[in-house]
PDB file of N, CA and C in Angstrom:
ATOM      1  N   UNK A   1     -41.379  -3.154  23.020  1.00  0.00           N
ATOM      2  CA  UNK A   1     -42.481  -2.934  22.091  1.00  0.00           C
ATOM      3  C   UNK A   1     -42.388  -4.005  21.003  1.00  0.00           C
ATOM      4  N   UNK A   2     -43.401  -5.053  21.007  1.00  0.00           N
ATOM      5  CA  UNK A   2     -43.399  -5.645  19.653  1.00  0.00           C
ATOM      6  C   UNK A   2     -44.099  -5.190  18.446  1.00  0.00           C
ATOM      7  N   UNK A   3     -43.063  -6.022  17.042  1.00  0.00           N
ATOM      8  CA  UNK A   3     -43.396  -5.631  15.778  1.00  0.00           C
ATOM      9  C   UNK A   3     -44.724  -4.640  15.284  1.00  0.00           C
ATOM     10  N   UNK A   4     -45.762  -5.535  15.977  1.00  0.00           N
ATOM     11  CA  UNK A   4     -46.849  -5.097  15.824  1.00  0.00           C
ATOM     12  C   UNK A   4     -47.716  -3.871  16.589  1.00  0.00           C
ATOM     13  N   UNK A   5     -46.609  -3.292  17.131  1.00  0.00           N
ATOM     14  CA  UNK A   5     -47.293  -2.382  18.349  1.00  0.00           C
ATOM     15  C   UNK A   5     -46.435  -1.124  17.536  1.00  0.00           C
ATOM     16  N   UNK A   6     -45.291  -1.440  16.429  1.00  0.00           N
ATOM     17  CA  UNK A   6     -44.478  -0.136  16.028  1.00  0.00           C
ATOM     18  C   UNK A   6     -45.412   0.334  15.322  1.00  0.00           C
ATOM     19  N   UNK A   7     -44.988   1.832  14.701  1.00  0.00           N
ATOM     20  CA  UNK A   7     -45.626   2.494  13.731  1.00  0.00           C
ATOM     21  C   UNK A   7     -45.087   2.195  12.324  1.00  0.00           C
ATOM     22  N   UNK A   8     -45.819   2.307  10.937  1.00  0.00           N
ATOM     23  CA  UNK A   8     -45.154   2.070  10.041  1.00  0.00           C
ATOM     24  C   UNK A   8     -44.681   3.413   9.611  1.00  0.00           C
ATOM     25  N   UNK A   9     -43.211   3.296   8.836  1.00  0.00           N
ATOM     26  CA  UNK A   9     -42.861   4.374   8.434  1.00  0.00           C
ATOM     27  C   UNK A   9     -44.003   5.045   7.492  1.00  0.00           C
ATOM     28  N   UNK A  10     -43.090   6.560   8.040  1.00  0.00           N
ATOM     29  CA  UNK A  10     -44.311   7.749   6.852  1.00  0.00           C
ATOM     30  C   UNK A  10     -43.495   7.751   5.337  1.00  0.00           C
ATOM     31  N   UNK A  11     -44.159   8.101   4.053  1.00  0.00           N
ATOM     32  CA  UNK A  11     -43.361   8.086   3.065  1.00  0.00           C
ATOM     33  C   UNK A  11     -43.344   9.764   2.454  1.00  0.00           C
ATOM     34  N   UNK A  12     -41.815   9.866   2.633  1.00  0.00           N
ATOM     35  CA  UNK A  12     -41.397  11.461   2.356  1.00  0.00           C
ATOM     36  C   UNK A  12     -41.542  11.629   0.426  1.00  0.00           C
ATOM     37  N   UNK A  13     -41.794  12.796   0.592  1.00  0.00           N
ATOM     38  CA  UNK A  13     -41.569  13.608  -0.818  1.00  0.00           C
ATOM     39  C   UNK A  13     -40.389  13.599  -1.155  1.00  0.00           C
ATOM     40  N   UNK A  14     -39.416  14.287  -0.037  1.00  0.00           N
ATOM     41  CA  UNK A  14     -38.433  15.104  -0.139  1.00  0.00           C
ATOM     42  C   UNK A  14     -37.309  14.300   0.560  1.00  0.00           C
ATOM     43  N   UNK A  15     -36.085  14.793  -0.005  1.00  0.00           N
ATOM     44  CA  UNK A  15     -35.091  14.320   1.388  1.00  0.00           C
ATOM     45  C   UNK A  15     -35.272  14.862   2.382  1.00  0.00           C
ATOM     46  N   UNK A  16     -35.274  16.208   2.207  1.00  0.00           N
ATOM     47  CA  UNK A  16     -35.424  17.447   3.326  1.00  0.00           C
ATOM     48  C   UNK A  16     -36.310  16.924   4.172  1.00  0.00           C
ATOM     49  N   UNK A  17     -37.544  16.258   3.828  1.00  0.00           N
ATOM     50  CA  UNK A  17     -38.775  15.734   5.166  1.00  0.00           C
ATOM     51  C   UNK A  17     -38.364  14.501   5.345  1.00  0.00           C
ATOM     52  N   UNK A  18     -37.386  13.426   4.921  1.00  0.00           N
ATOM     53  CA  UNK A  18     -36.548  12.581   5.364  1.00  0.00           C
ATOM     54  C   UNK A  18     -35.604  12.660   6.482  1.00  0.00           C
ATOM     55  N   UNK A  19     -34.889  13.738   6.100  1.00  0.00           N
ATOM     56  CA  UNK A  19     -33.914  13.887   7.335  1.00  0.00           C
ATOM     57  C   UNK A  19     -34.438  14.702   8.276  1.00  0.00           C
ATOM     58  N   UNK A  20     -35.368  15.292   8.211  1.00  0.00           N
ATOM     59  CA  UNK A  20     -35.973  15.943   9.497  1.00  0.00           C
ATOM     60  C   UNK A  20     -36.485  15.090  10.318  1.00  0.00           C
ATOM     61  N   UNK A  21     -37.160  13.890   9.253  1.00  0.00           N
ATOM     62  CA  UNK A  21     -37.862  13.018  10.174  1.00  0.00           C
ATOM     63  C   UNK A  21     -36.718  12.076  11.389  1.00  0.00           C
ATOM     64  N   UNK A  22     -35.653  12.008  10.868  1.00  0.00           N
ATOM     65  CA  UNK A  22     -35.003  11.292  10.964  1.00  0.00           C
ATOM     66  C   UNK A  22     -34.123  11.761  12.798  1.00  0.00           C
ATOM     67  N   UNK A  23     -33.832  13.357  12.285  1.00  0.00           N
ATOM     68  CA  UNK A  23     -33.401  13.965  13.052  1.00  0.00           C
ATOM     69  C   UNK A  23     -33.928  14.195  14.467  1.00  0.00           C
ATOM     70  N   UNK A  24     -35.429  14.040  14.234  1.00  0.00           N
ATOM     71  CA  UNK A  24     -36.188  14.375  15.128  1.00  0.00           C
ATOM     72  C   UNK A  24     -36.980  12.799  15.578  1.00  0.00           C
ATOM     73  N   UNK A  25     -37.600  12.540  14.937  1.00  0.00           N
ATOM     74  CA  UNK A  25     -38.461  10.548  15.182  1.00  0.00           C
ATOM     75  C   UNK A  25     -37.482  10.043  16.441  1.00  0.00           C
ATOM     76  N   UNK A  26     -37.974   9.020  17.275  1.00  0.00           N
ATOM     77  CA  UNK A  26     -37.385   7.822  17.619  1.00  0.00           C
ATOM     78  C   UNK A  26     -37.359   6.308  16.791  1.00  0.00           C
ATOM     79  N   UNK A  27     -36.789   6.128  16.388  1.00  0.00           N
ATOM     80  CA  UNK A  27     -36.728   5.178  15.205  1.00  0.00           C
ATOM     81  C   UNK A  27     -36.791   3.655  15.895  1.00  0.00           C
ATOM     82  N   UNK A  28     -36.807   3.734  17.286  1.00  0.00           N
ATOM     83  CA  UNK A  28     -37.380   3.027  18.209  1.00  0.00           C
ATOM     84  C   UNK A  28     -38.804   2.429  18.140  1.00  0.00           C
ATOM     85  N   UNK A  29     -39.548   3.627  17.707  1.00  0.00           N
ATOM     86  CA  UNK A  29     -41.129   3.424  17.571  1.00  0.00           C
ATOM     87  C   UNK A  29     -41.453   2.682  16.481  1.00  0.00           C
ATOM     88  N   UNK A  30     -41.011   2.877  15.237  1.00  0.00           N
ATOM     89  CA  UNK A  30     -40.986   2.353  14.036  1.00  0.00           C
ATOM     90  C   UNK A  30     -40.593   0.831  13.669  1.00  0.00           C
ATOM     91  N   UNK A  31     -41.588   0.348  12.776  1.00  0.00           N
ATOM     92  CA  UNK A  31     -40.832  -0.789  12.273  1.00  0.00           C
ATOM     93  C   UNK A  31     -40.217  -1.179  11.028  1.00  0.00           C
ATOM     94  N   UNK A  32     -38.851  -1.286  10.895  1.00  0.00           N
ATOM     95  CA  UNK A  32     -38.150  -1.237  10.271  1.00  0.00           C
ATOM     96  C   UNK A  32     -37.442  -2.410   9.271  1.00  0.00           C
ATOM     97  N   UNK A  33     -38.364  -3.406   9.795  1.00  0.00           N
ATOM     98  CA  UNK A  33     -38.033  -4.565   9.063  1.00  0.00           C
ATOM     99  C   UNK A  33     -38.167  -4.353   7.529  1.00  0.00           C
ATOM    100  N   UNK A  34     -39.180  -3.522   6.736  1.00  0.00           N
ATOM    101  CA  UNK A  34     -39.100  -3.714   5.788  1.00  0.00           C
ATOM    102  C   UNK A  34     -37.632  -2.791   4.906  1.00  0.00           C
ATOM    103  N   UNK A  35     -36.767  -3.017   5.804  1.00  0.00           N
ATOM    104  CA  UNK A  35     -35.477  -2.167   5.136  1.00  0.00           C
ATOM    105  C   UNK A  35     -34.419  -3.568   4.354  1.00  0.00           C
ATOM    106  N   UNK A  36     -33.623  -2.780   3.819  1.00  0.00           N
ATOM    107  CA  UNK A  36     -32.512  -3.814   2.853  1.00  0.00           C
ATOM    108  C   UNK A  36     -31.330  -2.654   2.646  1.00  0.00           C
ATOM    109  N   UNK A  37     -30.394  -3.439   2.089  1.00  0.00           N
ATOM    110  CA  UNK A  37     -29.226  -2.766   2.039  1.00  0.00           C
ATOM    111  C   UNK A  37     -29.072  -2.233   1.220  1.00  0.00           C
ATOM    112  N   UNK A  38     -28.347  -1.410   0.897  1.00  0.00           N
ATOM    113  CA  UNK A  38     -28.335  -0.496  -0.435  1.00  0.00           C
ATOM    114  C   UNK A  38     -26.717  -0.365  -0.578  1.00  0.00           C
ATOM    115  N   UNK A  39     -26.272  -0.317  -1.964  1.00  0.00           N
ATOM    116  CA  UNK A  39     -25.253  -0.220  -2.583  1.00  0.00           C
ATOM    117  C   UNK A  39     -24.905   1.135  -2.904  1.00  0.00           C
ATOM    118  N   UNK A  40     -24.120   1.800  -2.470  1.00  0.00           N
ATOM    119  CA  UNK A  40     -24.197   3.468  -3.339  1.00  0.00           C
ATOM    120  C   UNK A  40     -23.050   3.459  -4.789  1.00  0.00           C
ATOM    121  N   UNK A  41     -22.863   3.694  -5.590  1.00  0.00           N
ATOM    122  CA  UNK A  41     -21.945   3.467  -6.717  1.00  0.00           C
ATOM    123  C   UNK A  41     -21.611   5.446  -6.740  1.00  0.00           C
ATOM    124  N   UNK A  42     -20.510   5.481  -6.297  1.00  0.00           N
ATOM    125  CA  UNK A  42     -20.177   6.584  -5.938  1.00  0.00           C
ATOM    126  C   UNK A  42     -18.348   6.987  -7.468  1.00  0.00           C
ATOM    127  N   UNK A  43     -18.582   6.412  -7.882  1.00  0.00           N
ATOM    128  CA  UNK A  43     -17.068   6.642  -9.246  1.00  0.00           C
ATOM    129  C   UNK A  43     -17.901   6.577  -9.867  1.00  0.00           C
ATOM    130  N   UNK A  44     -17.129   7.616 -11.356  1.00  0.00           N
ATOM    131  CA  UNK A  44     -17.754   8.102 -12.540  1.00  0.00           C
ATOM    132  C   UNK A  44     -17.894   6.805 -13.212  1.00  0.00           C
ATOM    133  N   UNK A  45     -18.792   6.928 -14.289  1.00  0.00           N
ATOM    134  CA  UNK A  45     -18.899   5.504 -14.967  1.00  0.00           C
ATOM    135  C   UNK A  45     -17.865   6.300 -16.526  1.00  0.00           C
ATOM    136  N   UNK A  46     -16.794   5.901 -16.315  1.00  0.00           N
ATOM    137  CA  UNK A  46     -15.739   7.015 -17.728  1.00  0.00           C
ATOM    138  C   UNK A  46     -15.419   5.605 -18.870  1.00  0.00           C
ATOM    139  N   UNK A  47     -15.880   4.213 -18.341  1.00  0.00           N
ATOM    140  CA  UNK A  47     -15.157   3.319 -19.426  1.00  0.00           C
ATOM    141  C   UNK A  47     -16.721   2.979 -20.156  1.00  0.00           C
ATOM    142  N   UNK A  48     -16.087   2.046 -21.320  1.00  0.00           N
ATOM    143  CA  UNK A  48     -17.851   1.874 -21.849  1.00  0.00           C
ATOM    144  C   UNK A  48     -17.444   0.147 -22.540  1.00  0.00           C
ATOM    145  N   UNK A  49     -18.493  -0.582 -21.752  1.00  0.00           N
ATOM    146  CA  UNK A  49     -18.035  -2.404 -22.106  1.00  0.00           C
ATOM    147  C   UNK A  49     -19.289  -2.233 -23.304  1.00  0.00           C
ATOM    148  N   UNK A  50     -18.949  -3.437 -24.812  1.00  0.00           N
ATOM    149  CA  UNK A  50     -20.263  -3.435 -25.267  1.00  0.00           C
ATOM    150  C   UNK A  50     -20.031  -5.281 -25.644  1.00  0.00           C
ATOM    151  N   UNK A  51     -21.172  -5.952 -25.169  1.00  0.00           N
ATOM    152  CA  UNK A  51     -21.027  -7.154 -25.690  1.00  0.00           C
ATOM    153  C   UNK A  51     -21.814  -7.392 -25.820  1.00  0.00           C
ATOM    154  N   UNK A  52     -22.141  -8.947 -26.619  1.00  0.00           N
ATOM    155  CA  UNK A  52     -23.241 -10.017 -27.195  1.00  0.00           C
ATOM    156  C   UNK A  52     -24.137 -10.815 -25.831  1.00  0.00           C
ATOM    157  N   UNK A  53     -24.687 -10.840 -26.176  1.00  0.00           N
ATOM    158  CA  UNK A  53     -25.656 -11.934 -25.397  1.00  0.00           C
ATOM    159  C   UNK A  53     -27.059 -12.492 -25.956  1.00  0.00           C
ATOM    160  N   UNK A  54     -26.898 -14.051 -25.326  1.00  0.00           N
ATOM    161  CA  UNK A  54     -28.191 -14.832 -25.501  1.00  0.00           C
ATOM    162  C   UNK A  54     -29.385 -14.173 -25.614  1.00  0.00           C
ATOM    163  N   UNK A  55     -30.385 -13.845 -25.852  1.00  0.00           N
ATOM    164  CA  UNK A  55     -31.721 -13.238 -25.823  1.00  0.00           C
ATOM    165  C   UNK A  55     -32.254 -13.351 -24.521  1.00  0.00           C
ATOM    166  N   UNK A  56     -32.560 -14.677 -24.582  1.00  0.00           N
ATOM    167  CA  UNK A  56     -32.954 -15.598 -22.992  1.00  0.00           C
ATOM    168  C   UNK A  56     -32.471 -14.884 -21.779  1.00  0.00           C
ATOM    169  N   UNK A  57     -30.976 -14.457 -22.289  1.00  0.00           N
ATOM    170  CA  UNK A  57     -29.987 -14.207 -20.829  1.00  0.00           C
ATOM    171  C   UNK A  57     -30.418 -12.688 -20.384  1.00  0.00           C
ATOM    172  N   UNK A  58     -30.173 -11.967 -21.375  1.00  0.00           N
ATOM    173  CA  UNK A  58     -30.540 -10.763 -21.121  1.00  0.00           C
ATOM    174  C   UNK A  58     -32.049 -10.214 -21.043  1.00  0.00           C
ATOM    175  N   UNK A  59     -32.859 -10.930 -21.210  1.00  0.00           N
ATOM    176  CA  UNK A  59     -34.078 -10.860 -20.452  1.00  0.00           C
ATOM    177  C   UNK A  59     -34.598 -11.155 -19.313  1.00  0.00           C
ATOM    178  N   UNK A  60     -33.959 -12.509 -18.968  1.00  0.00           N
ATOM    179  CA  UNK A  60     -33.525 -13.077 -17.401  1.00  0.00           C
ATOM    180  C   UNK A  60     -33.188 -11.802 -16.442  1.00  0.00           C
ATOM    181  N   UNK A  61     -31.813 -11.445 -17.294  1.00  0.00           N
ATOM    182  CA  UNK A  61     -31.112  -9.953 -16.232  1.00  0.00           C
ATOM    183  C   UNK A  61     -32.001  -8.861 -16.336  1.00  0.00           C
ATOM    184  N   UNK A  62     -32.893  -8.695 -17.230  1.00  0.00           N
ATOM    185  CA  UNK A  62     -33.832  -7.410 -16.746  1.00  0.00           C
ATOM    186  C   UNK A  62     -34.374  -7.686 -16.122  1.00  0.00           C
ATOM    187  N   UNK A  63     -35.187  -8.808 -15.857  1.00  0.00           N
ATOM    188  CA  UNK A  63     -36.469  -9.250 -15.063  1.00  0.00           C
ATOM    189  C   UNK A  63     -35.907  -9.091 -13.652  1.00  0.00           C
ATOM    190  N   UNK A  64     -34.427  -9.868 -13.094  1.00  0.00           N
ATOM    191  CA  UNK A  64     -33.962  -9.844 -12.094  1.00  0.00           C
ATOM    192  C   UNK A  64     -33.698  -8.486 -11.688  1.00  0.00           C
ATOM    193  N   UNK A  65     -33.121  -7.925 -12.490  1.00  0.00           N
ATOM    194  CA  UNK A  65     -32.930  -6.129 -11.986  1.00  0.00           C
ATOM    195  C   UNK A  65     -33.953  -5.784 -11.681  1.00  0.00           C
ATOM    196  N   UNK A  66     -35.484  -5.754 -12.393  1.00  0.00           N
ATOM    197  CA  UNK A  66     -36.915  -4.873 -12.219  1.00  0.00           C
ATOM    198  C   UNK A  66     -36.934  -5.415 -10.850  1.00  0.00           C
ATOM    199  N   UNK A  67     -36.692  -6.715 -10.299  1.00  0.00           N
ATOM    200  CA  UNK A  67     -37.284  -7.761  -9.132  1.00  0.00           C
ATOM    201  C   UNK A  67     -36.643  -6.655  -7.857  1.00  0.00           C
ATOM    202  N   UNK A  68     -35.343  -6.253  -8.696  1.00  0.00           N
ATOM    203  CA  UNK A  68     -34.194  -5.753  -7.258  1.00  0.00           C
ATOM    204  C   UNK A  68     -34.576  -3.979  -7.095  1.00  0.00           C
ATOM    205  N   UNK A  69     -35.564  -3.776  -8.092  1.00  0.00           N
ATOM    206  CA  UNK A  69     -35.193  -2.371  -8.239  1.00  0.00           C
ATOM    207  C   UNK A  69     -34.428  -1.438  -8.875  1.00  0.00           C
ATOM    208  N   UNK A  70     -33.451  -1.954  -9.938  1.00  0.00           N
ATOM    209  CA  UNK A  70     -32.331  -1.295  -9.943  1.00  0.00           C
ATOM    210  C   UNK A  70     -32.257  -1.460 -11.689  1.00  0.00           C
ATOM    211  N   UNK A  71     -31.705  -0.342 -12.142  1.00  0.00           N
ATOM    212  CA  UNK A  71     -31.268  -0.784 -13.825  1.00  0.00           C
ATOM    213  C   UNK A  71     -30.622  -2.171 -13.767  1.00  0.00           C
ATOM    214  N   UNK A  72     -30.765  -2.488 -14.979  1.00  0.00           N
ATOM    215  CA  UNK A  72     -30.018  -4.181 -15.597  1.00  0.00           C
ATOM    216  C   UNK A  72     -28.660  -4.138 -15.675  1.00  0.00           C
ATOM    217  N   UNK A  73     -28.149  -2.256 -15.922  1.00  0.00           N
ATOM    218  CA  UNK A  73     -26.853  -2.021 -16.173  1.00  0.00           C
ATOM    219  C   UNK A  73     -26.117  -2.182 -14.940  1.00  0.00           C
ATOM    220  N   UNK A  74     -26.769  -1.732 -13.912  1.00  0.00           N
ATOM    221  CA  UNK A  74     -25.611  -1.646 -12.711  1.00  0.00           C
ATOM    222  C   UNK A  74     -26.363  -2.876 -12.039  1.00  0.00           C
ATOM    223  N   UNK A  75     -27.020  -4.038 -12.371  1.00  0.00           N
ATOM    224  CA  UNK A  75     -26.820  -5.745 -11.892  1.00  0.00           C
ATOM    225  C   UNK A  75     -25.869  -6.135 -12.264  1.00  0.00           C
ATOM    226  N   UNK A  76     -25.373  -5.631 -13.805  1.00  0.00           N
ATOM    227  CA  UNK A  76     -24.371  -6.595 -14.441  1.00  0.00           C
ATOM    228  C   UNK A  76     -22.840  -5.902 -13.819  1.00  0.00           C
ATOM    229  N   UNK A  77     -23.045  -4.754 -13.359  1.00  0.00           N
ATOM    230  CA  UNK A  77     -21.881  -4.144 -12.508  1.00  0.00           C
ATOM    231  C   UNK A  77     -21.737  -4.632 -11.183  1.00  0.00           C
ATOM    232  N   UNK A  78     -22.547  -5.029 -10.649  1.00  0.00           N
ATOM    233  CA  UNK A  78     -22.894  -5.736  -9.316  1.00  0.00           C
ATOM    234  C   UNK A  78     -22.005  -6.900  -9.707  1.00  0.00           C
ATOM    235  N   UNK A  79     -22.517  -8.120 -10.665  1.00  0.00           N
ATOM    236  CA  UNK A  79     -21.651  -9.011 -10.571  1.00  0.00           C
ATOM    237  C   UNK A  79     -20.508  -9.472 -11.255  1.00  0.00           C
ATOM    238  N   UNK A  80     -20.144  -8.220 -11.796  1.00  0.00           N
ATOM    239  CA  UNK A  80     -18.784  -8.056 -12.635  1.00  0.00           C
ATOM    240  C   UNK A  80     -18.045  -8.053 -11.031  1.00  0.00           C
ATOM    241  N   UNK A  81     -17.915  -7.199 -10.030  1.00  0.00           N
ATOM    242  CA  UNK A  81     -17.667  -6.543  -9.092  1.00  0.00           C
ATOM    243  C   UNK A  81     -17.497  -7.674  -7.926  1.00  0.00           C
ATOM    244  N   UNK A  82     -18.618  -8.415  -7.910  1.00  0.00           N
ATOM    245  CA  UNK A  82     -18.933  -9.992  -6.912  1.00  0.00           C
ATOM    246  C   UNK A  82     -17.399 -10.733  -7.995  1.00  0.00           C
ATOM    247  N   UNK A  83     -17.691 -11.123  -8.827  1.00  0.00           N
ATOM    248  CA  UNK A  83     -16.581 -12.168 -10.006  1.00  0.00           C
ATOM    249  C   UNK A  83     -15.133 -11.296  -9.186  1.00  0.00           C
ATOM    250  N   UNK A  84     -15.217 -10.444  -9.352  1.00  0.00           N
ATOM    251  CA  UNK A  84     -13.431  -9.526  -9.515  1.00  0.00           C
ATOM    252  C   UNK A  84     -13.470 -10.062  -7.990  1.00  0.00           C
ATOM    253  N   UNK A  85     -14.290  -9.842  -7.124  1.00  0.00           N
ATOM    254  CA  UNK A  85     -13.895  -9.933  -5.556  1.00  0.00           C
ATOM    255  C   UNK A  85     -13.322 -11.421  -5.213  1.00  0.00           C
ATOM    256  N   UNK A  86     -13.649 -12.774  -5.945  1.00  0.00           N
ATOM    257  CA  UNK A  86     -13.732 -13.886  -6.079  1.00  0.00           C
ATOM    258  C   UNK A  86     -11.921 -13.958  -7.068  1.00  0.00           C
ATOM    259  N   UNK A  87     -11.660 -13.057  -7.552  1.00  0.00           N
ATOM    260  CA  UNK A  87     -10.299 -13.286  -8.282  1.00  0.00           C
ATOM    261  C   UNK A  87      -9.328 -12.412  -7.071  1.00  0.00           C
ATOM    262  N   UNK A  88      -9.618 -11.831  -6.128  1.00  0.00           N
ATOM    263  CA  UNK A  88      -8.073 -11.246  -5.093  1.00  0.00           C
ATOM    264  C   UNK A  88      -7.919 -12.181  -4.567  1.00  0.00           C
ATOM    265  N   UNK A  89      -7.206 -12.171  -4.288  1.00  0.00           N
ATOM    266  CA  UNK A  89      -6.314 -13.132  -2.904  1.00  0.00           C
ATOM    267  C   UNK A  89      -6.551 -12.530  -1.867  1.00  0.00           C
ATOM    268  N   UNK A  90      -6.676 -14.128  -1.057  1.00  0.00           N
ATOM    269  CA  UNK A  90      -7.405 -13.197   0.653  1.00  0.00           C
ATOM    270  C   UNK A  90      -6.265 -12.963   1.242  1.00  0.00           C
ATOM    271  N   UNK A  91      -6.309 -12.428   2.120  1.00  0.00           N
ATOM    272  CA  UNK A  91      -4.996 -11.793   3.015  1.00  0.00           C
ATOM    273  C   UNK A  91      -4.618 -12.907   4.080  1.00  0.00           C
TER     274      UNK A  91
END
């Protein structure tokens, strides 16, 4: 079946009509390209960072967060997180 022959996904209310759909659909039929990856941030947020920034900069980082979807707060956790991964040592 090509792209154009799938169905587009339906858009749920609920989780509950999410996972039914899910449970039950062939996800075969569907086209799914318009999907992306998702990050889950699953630990308490218990510490609290507060710093300065450029004007410029931190308007930049909202704009980019609104672009991604996501608060500005957990972009700048995103690449606190990318930086720290860039400081282990590879195995």
């Amino acid at each position: 079946m090509s792209k154009k022959d799938k169905k587009p996904l339906p858009v749920f209310k609920t989780d509950e009509e999410a996972e039914r759909f899910v449970e039950e659909a062939d996800l075969t039929d569907y086209d799914l390209s318009g999907g992306h990856t998702v990050r889950f941030e699953f630990s308490k947020k218990t510490a609290q960072l507060n710093m300065r920034l450029p004007e410029d900069q931190l308007t930049a980082l909202k704009k980019a967060a609104k672009q991604q979807g996501i608060p500005y707060t957990r972009l700048v956790r995103k690449f606190i997180d990318q930086g720290m991964q860039m400081l282990r040592p590879s195995s």
